[in-house]
C-alpha atoms as a PDB file:
ATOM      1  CA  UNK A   1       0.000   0.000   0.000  1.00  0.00           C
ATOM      2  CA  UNK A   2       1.270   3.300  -1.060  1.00  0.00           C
ATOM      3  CA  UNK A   3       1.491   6.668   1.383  1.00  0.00           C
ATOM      4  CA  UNK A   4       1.419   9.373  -0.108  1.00  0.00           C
ATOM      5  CA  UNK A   5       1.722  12.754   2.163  1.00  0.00           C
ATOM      6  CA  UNK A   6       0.464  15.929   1.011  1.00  0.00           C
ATOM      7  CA  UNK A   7       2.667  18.710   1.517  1.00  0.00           C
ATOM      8  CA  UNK A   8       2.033  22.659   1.777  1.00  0.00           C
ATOM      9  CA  UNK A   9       4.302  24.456  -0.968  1.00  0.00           C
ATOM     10  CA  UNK A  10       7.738  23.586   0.178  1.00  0.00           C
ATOM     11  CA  UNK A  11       9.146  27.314  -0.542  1.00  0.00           C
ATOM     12  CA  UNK A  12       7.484  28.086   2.402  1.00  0.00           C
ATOM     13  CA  UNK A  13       9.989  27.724   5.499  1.00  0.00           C
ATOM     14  CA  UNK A  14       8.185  25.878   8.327  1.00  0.00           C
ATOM     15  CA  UNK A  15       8.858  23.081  10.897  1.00  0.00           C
ATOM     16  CA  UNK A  16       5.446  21.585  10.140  1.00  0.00           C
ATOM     17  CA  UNK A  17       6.593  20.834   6.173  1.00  0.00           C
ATOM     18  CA  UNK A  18      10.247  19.050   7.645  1.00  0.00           C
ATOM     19  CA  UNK A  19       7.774  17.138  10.027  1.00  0.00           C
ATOM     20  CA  UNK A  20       6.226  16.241   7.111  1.00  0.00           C
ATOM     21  CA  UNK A  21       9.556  15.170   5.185  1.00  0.00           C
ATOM     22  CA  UNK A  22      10.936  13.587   7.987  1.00  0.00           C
ATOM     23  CA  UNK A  23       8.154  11.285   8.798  1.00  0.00           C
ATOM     24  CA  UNK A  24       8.271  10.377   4.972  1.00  0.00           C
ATOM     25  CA  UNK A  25      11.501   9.527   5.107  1.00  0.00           C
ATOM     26  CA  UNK A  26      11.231   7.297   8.013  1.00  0.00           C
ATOM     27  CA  UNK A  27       8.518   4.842   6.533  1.00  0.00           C
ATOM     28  CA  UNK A  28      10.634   4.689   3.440  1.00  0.00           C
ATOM     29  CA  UNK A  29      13.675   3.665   5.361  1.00  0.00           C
ATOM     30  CA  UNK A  30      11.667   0.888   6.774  1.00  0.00           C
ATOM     31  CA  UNK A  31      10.519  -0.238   4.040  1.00  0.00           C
ATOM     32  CA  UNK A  32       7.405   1.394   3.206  1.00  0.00           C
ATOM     33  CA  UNK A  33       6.748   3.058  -0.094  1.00  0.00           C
ATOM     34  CA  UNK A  34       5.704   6.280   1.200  1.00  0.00           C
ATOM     35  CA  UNK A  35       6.200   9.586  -1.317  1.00  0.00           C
ATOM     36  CA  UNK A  36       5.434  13.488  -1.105  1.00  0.00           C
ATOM     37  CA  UNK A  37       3.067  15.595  -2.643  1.00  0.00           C
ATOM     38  CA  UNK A  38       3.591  19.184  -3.558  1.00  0.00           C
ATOM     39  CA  UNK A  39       1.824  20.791  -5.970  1.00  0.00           C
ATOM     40  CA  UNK A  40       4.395  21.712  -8.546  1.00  0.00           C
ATOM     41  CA  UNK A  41       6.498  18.689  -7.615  1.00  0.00           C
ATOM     42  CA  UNK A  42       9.686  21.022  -5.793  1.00  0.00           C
ATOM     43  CA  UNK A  43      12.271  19.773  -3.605  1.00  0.00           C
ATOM     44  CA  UNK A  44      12.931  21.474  -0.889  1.00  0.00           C
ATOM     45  CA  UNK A  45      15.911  23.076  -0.385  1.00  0.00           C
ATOM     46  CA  UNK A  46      16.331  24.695   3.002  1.00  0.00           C
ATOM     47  CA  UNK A  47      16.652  21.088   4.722  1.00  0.00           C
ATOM     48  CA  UNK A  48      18.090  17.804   3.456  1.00  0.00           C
ATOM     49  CA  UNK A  49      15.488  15.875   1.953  1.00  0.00           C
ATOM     50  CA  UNK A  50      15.704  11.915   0.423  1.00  0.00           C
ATOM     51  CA  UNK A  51      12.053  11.392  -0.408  1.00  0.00           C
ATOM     52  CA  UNK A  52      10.631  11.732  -3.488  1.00  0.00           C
ATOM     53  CA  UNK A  53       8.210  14.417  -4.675  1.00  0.00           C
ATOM     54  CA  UNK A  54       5.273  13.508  -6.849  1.00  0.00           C
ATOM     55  CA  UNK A  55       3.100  16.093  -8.500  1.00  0.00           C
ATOM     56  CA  UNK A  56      -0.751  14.905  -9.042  1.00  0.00           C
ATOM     57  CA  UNK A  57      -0.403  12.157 -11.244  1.00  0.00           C
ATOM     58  CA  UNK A  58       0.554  10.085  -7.991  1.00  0.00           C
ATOM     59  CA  UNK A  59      -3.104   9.838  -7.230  1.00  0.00           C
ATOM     60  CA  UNK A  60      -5.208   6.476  -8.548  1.00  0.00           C
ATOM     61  CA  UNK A  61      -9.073   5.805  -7.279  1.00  0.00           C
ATOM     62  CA  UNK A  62      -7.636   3.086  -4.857  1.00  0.00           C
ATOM     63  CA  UNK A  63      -8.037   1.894  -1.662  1.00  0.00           C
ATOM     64  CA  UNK A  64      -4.759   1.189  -2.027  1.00  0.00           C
ATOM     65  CA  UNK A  65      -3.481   4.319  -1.292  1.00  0.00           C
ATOM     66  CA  UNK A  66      -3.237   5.979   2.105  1.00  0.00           C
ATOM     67  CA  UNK A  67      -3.017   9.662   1.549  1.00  0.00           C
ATOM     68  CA  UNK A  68      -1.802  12.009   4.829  1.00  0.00           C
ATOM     69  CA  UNK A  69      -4.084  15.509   4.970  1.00  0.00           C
ATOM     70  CA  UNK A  70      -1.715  18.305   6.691  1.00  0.00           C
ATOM     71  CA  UNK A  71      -4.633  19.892   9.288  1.00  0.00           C
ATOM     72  CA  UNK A  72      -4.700  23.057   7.582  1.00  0.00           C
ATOM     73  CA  UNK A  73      -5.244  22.190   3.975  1.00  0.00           C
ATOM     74  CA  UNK A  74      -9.517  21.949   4.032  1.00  0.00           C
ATOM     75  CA  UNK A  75      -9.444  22.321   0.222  1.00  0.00           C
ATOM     76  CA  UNK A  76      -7.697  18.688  -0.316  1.00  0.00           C
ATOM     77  CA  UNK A  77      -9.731  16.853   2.270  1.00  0.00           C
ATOM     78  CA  UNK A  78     -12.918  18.072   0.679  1.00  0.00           C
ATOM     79  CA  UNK A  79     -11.525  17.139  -2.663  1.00  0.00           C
ATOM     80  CA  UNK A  80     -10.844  13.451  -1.210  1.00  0.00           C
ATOM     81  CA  UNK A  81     -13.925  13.070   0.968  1.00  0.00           C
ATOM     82  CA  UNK A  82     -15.889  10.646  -1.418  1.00  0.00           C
ATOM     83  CA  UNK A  83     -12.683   9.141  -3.029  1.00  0.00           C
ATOM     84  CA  UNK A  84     -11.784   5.544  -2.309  1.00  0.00           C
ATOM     85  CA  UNK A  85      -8.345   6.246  -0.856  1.00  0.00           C
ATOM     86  CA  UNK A  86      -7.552   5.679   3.438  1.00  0.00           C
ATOM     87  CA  UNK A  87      -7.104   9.070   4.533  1.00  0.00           C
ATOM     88  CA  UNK A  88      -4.894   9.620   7.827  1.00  0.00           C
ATOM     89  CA  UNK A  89      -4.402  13.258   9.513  1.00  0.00           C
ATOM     90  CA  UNK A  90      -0.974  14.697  10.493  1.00  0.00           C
ATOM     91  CA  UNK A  91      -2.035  17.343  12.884  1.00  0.00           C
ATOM     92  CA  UNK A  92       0.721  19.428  13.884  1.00  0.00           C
ATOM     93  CA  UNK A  93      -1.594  22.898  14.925  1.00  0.00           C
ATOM     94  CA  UNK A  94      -4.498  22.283  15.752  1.00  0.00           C
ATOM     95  CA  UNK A  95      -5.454  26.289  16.295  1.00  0.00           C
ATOM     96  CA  UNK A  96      -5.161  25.841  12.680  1.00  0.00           C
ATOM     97  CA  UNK A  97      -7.340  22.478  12.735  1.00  0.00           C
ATOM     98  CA  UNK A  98     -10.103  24.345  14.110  1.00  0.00           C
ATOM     99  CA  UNK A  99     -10.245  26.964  11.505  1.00  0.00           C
ATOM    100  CA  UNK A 100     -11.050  24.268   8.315  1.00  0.00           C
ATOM    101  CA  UNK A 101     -13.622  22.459  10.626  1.00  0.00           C
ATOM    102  CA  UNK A 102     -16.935  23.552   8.753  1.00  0.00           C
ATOM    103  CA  UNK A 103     -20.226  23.328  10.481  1.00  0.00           C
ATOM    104  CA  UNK A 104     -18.857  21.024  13.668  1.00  0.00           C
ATOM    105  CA  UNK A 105     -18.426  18.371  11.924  1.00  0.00           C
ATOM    106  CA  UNK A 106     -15.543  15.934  12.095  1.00  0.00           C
ATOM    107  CA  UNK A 107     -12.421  14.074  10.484  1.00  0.00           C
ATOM    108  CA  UNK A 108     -15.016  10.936  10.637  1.00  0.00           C
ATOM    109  CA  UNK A 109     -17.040  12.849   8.377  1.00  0.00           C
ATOM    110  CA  UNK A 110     -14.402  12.843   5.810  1.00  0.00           C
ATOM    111  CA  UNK A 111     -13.637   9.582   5.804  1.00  0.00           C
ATOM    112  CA  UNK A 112     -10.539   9.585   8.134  1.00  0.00           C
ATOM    113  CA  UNK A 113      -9.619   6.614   9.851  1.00  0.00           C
ATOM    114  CA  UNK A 114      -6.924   7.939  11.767  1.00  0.00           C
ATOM    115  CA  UNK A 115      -4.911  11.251  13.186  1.00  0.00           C
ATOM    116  CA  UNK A 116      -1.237  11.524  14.070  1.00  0.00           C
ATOM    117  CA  UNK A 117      -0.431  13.966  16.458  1.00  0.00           C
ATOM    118  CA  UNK A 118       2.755  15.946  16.642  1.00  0.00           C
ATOM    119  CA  UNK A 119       2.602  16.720  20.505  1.00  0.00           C
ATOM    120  CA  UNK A 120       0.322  15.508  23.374  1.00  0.00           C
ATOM    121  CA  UNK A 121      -1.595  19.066  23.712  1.00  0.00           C
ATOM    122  CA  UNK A 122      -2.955  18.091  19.920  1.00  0.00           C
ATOM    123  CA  UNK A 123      -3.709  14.386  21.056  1.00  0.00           C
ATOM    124  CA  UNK A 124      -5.904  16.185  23.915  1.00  0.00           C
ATOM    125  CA  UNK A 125      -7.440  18.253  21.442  1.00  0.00           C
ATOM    126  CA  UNK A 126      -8.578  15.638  18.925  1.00  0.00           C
ATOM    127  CA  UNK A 127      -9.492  12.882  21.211  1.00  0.00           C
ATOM    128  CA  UNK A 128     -11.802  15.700  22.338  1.00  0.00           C
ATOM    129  CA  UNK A 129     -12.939  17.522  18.922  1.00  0.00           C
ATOM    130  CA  UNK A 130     -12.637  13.975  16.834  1.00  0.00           C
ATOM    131  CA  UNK A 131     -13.398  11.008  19.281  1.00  0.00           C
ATOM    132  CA  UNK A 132     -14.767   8.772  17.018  1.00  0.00           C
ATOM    133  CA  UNK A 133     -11.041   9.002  14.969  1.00  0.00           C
ATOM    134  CA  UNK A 134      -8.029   7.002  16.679  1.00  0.00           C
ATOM    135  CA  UNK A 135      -5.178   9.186  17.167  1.00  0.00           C
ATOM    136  CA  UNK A 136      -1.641   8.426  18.422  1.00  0.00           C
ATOM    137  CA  UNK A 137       1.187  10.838  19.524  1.00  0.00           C
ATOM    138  CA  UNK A 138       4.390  11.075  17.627  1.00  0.00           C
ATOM    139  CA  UNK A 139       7.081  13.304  19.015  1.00  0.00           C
ATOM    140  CA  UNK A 140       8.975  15.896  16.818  1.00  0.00           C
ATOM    141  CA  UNK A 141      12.669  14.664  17.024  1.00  0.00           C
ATOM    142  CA  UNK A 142      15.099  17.354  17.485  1.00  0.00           C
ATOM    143  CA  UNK A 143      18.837  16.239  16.079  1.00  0.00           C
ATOM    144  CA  UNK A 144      22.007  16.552  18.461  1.00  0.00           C
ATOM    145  CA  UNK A 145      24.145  16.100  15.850  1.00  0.00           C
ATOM    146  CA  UNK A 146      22.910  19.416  13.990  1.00  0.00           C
ATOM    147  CA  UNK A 147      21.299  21.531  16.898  1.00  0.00           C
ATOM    148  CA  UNK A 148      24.513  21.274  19.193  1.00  0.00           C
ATOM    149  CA  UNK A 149      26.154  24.116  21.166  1.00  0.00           C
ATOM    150  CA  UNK A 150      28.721  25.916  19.344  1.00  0.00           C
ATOM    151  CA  UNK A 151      31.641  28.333  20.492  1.00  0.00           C
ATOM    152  CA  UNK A 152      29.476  31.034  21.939  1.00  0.00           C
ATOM    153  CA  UNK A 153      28.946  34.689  21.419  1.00  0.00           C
ATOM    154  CA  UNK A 154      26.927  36.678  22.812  1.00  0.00           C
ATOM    155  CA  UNK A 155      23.734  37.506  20.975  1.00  0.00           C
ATOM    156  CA  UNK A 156      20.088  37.060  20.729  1.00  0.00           C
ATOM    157  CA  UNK A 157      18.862  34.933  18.166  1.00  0.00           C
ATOM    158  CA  UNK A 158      15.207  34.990  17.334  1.00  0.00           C
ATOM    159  CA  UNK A 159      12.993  33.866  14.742  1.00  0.00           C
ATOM    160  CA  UNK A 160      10.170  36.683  14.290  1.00  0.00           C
ATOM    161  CA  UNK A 161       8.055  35.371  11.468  1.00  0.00           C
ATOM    162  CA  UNK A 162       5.170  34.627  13.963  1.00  0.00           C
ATOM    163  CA  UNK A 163       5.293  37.595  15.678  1.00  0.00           C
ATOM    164  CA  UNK A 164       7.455  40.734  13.834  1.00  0.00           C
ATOM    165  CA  UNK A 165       5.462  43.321  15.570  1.00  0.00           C
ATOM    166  CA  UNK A 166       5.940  42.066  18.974  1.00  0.00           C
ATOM    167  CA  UNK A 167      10.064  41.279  18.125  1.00  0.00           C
ATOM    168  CA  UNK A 168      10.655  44.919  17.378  1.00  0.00           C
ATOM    169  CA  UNK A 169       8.989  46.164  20.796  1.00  0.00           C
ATOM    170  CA  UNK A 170      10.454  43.892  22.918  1.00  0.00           C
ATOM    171  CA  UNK A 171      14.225  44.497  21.647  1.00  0.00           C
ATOM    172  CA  UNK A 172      13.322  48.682  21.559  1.00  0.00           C
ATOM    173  CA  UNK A 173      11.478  48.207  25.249  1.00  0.00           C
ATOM    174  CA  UNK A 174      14.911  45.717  26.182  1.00  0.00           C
ATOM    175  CA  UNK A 175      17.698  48.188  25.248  1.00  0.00           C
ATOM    176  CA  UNK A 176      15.793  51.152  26.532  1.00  0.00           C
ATOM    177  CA  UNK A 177      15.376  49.209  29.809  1.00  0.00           C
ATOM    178  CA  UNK A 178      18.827  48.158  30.357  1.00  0.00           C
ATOM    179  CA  UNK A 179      20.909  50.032  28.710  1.00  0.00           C
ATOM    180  CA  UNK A 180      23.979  48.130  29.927  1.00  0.00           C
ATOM    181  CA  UNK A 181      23.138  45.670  27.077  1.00  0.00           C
ATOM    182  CA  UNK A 182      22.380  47.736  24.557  1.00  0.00           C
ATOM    183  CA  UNK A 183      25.995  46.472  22.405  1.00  0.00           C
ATOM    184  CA  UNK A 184      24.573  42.918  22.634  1.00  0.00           C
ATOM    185  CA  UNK A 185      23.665  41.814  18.507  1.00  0.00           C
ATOM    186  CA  UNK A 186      20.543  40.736  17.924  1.00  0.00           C
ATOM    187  CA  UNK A 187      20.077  38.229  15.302  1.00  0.00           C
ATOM    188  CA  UNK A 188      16.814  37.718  13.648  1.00  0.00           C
ATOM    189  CA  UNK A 189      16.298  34.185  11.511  1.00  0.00           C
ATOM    190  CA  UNK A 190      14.473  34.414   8.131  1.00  0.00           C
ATOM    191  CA  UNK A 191      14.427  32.314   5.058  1.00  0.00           C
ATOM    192  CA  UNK A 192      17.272  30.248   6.916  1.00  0.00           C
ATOM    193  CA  UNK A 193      18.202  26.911   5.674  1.00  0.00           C
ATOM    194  CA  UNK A 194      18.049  24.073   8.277  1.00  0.00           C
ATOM    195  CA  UNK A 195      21.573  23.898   8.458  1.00  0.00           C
ATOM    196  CA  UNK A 196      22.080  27.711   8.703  1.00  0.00           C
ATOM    197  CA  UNK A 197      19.796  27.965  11.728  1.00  0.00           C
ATOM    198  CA  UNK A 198      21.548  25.283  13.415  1.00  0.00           C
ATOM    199  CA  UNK A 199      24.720  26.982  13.351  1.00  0.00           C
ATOM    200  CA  UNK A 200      23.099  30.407  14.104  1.00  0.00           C
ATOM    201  CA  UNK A 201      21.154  29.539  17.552  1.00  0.00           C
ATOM    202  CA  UNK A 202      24.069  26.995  18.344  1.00  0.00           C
ATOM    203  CA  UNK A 203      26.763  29.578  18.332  1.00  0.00           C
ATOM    204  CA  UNK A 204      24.206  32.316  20.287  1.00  0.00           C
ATOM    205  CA  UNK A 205      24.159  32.916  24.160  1.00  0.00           C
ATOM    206  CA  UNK A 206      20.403  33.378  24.452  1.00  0.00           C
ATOM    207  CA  UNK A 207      17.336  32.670  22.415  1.00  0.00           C
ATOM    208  CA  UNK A 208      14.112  34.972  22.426  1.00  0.00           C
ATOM    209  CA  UNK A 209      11.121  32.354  22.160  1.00  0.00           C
ATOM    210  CA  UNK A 210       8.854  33.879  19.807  1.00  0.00           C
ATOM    211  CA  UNK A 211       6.391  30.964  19.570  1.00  0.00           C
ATOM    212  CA  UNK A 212       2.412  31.831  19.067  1.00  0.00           C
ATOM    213  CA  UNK A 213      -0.503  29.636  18.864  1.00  0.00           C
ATOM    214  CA  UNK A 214       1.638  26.524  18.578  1.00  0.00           C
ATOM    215  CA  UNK A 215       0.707  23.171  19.238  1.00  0.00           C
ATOM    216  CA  UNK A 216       4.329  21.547  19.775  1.00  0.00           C
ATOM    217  CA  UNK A 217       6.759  24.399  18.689  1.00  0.00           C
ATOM    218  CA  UNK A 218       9.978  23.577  17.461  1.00  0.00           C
ATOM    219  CA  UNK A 219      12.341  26.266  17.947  1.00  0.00           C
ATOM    220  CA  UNK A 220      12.355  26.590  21.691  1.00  0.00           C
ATOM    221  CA  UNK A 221      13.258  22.883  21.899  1.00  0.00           C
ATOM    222  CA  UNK A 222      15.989  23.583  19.275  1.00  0.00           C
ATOM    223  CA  UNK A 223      17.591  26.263  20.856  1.00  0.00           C
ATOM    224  CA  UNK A 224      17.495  24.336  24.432  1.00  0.00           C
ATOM    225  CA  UNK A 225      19.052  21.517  22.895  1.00  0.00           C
ATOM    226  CA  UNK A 226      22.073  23.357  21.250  1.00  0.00           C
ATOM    227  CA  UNK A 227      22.918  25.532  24.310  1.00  0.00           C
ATOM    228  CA  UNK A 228      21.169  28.320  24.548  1.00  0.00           C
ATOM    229  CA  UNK A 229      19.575  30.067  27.671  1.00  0.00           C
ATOM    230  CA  UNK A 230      16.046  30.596  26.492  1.00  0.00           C
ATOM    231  CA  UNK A 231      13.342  32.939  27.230  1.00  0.00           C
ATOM    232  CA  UNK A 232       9.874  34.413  26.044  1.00  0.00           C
ATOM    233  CA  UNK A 233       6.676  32.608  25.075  1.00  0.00           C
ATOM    234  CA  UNK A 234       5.502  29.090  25.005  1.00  0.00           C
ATOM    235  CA  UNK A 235       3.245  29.656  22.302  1.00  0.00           C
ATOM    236  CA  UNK A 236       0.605  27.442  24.648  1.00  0.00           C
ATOM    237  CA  UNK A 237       1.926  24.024  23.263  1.00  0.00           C
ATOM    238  CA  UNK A 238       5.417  25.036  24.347  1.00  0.00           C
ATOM    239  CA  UNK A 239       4.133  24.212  27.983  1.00  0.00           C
ATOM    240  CA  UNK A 240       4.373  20.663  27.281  1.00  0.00           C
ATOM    241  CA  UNK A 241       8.241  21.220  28.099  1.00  0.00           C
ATOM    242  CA  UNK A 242       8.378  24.832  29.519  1.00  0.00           C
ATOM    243  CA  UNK A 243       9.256  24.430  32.976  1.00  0.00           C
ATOM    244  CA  UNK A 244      10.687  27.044  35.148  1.00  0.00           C
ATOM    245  CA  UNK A 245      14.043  25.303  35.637  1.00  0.00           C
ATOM    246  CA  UNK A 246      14.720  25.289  31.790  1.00  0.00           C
ATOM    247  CA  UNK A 247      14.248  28.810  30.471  1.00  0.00           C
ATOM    248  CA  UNK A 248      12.414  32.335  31.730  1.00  0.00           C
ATOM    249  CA  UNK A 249       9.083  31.673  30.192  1.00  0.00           C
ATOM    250  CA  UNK A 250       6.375  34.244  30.146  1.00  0.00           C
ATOM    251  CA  UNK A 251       2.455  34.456  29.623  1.00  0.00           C
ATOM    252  CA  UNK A 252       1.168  34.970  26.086  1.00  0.00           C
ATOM    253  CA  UNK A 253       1.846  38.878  25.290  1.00  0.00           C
ATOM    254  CA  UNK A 254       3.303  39.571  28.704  1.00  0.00           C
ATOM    255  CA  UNK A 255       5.535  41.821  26.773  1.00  0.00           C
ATOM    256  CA  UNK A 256       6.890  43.774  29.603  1.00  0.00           C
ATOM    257  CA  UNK A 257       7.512  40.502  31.662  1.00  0.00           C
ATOM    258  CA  UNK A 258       9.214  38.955  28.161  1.00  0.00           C
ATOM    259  CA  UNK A 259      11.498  41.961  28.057  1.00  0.00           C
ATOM    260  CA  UNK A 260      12.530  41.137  32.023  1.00  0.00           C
ATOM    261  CA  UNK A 261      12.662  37.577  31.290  1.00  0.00           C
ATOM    262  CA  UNK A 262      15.336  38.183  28.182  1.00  0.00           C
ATOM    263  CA  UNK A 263      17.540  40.235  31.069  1.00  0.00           C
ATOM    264  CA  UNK A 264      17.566  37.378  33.046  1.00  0.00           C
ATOM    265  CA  UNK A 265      18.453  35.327  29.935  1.00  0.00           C
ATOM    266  CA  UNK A 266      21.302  37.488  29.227  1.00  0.00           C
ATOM    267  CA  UNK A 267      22.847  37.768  33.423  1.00  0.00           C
ATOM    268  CA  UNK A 268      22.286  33.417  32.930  1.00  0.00           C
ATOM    269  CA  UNK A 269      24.116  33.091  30.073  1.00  0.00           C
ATOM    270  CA  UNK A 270      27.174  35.179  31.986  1.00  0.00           C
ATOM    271  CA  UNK A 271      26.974  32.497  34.606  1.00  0.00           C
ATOM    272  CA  UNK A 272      29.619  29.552  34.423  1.00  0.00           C
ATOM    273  CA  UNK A 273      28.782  28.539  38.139  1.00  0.00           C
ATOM    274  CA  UNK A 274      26.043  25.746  39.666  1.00  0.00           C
ATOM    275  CA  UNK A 275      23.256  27.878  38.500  1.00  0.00           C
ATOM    276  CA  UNK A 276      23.721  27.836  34.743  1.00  0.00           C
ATOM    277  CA  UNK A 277      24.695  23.842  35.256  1.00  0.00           C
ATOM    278  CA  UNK A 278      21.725  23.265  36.793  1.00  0.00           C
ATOM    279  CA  UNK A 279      20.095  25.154  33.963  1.00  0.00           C
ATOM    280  CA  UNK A 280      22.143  23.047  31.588  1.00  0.00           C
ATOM    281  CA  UNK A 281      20.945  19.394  33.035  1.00  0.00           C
ATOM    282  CA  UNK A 282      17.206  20.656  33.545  1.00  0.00           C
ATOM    283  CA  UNK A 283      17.156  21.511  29.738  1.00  0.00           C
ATOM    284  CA  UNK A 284      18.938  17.906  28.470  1.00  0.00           C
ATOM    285  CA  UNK A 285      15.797  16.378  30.871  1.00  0.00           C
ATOM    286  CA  UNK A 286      13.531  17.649  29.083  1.00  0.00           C
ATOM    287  CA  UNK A 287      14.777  17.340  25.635  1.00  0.00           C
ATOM    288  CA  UNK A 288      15.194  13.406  26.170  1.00  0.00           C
ATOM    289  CA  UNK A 289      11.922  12.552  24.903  1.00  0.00           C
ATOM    290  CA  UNK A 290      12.081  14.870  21.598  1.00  0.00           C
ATOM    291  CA  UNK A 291      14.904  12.900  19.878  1.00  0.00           C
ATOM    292  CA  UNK A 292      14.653  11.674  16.300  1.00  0.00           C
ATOM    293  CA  UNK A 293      14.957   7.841  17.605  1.00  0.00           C
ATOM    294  CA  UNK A 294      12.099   8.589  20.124  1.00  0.00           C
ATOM    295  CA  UNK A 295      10.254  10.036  17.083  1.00  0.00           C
ATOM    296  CA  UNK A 296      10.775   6.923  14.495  1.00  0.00           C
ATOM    297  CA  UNK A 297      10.013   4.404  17.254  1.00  0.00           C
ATOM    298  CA  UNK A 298       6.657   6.646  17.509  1.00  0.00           C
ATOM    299  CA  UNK A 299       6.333   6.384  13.880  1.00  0.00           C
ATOM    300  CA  UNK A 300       6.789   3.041  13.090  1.00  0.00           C
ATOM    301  CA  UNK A 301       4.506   1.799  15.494  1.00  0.00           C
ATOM    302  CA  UNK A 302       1.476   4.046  14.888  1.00  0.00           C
ATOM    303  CA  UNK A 303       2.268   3.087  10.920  1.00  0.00           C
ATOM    304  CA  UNK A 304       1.603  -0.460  12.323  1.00  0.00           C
ATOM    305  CA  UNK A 305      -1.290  -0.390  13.711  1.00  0.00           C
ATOM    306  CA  UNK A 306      -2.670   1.971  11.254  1.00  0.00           C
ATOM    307  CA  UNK A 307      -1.963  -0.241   8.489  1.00  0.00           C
ATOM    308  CA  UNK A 308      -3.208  -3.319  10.429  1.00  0.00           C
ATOM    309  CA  UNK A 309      -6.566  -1.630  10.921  1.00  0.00           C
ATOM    310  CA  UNK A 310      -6.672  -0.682   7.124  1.00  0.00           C
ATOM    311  CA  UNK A 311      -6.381  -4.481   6.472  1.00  0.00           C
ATOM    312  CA  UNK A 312      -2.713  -3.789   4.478  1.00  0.00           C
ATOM    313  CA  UNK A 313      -0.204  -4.830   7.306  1.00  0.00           C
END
């Protein structure tokens, strides 16, 4: 049986289209003959990719085909809905979820037998909004080899695509309010490549969190795991590993308690004594469960029991 995922266009730069990639490439490494989507059949090229892209020709009225809905693409599950092909759910926002949800109704209306989850806050949320629809959890895996602490300077790296407004006032509010760091560079992260990011927040002293209705965000996790001292918003999913021990997090648009939060950031990330070690272990605790063996363990077993209940395992 075929897989086919269907991706957003891949010139887009977001952790929810590598998600995408990366699960891809883990069924087809087991084995599975699982391909990609995108509409005018492009590779990406901001993150190393081995799957192949298909363009529309891919699809055949079968029920031999499993074809993977990204939450946030209504259009294609409406196209689908009275096609003969298994349809499965990757949810990786489900804000976003909520907004292609027409009249209450649900995935089971569409024909989906099943929903993977990127993070347990979405798992909550479907088992809730879709509990007719199975739905298993499958961790986003964040790479040690690649997102690995570098030799340090001291700068703020950010990412302000989901909130540019908000970046500029807290760094104008921040070096008006302590003007002692006011020489510190701030770096903001835009049409990066995977690689480039990696290299950026790895070689940074402190990360503004930037994250906004997320469901599992990715970048706080990243930054954590190559070394940065971390503060600003959890985005709400974030507070599946936002703790207090592992970076100064704030509540959603507590601006002038982000712009405190980033001070105490910056003093952290000065510290080489028990404090900042402690800071160090609490963030590799957390981190432990988002690795990318966690994630294909997750992967391959949901694929199995998805496949069994299809009647194709």
């Amino acid at each position: 049986m075929q897989i086919v995922f269907i991706s957003p266009p891949v010139a887009r730069i977001t952790g929810g289209i590598k998600c995408i990639f990366r699960m891809a490439a883990t069924l087809r490494r087991a084995g599975y003959d699982a391909v990609v989507y995108e509409q005018t059949r492009t590779c990406p090229e901001w993150f190393a990719n081995e799957v192949k892209v298909v363009g529309r020709e891919v699809f055949r009225p079968s029920s031999d085909q499993v074809v993977v809905f990204p939450e946030d693409q209504p259009g294609f599950l409406e196209q689908f809905a009275g096609r003969p092909h298994r349809k499965v759910i990757y949810c990786q926002n489900h804000f976003y979820a909520s907004m292609c949800m027409p009249d209450s109704r649900t995935y089971a209306d569409y024909g989906v037998s099943h929903i993977l989850c990127s993070g347990r806050t979405i798992y909550d949320y479907c088992r809730h909004r879709h509990p007719d629809v199975p739905a298993y959890v499958i961790p986003i895996g964040v790479d040690p080899e690649r997102f690995r602490p570098r030799s340090k300077v001291e700068r703020i790296a950010y990412m302000p695509r989901k909130r540019p407004v908000e970046a500029g006032y807290i760094r104008d509010l921040f070096r008006f309010e302590y003007p002692q760091f006011r020489d510190i560079e701030w770096l903001p992260l835009q049409g990066k490549s995977e690689s480039e990011v990696a290299e950026a927040v790895g070689s940074s002293s402190v990360f503004l969190v930037l994250h906004r209705l997320d469901s599992l965000p990715l970048t706080g996790l990243e930054a954590m795991v190559a070394g940065c001292v971390v503060a600003g918003f959890t985005g709400i999913g974030g507070r599946e590993y936002a703790r207090p021990e592992n970076g100064f997090w704030v509540e959603e648009d507590d601006f002038p308690g982000c712009v405190r939060a980033l001070a105490e950031a910056v003093w952290l990330s000065r510290d080489s004594g028990p404090r900042r070690a402690a800071y160090d272990e609490a963030c590799a605790r957390i981190a432990k469960p988002y690795t990318p063996a966690a994630s294909q363990e997750a992967t391959l077993a949901a694929w199995q029991e998805i496949l069994r209940d299809l009647g194709a395992a």
